[in-house]
Protein backbone atom coordinates (compact mmCIF):
# COMPACT_ATOMS: atom_id res chain seq x y z
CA UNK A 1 113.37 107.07 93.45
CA UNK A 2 112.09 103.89 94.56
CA UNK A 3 109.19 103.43 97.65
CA UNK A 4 110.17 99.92 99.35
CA UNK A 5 108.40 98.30 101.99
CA UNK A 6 109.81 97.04 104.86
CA UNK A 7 109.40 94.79 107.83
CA UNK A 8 111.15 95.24 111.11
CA UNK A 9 112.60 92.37 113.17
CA UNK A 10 112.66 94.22 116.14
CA UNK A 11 109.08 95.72 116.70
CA UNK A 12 107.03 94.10 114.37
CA UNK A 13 105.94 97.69 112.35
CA UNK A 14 105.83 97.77 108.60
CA UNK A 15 107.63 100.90 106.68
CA UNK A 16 107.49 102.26 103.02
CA UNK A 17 110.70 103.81 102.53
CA UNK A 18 112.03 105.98 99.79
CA UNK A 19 115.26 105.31 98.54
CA UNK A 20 117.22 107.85 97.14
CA UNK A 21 120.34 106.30 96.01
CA UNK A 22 121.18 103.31 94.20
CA UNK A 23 124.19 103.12 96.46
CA UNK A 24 121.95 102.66 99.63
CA UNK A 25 123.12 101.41 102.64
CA UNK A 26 120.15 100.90 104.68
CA UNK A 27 118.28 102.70 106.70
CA UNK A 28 116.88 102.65 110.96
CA UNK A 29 112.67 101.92 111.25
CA UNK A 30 110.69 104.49 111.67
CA UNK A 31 109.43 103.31 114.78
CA UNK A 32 111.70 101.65 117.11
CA UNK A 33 115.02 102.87 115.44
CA UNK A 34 116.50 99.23 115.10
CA UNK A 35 118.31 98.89 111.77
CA UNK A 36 117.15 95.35 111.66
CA UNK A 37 114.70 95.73 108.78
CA UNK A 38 113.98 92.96 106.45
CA UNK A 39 112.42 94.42 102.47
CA UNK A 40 108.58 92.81 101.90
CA UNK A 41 107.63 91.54 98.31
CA UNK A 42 105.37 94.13 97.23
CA UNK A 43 102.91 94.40 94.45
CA UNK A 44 101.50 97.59 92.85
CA UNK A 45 98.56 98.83 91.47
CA UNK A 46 98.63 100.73 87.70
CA UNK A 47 95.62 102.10 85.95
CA UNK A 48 94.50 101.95 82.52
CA UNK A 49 93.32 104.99 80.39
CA UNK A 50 89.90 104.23 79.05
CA UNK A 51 89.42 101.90 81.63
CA UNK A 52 85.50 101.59 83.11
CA UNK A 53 86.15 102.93 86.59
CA UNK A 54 85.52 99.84 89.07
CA UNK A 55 85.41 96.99 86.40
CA UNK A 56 86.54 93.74 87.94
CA UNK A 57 87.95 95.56 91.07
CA UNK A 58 86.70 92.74 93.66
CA UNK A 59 89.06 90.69 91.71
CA UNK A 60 92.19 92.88 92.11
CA UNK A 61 91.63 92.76 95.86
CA UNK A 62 94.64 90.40 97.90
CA UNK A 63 92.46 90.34 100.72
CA UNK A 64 94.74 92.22 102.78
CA UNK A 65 94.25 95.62 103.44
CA UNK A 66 97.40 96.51 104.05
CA UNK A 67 98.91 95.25 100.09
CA UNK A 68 95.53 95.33 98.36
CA UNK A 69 95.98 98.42 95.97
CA UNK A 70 92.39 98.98 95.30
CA UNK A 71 92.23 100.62 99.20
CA UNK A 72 92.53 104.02 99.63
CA UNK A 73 91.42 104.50 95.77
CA UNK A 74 87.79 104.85 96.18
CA UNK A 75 87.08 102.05 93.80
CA UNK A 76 84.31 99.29 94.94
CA UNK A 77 85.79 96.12 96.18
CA UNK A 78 85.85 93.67 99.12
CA UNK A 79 88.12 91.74 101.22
């Protein structure tokens, strides 16, 4: 099951949403309950086993908090 972001028209709030069907039909925001919700281009973040913890990580960084990947992990990096 598949976590999508998305951006509403109506209030301006960003959403990850989990979508449990491939047969989905939308879905309201979280927020403001408008269904006018537009899906974000996402990226994600994978690790690799054996990996030196923090290597290149400033590099990784989108500069946007909100997409970045690295945030939230504990690794160094900067935006």
């Amino acid at each position: 099951m598949p976590i999508y972001e998305f951006h509403c028209d109506a209030c301006g709030s960003d959403s990850e949403i989990l979508v449990r069907s491939s047969n989905w039909t939308g879905t309201s925001c979280p927020k403001c309950g408008s269904e006018r919700l537009s899906k974000k281009f996402s990226t994600f973040a994978a690790s690799v086993a054996g990996g030196s913890p923090g290597a290149d990580a400033s590099a990784s960084c989108s500069g946007t908090p909100s997409s970045c990947g690295l945030c939230g992990t504990g690794k160094p990096h900067s935006h």
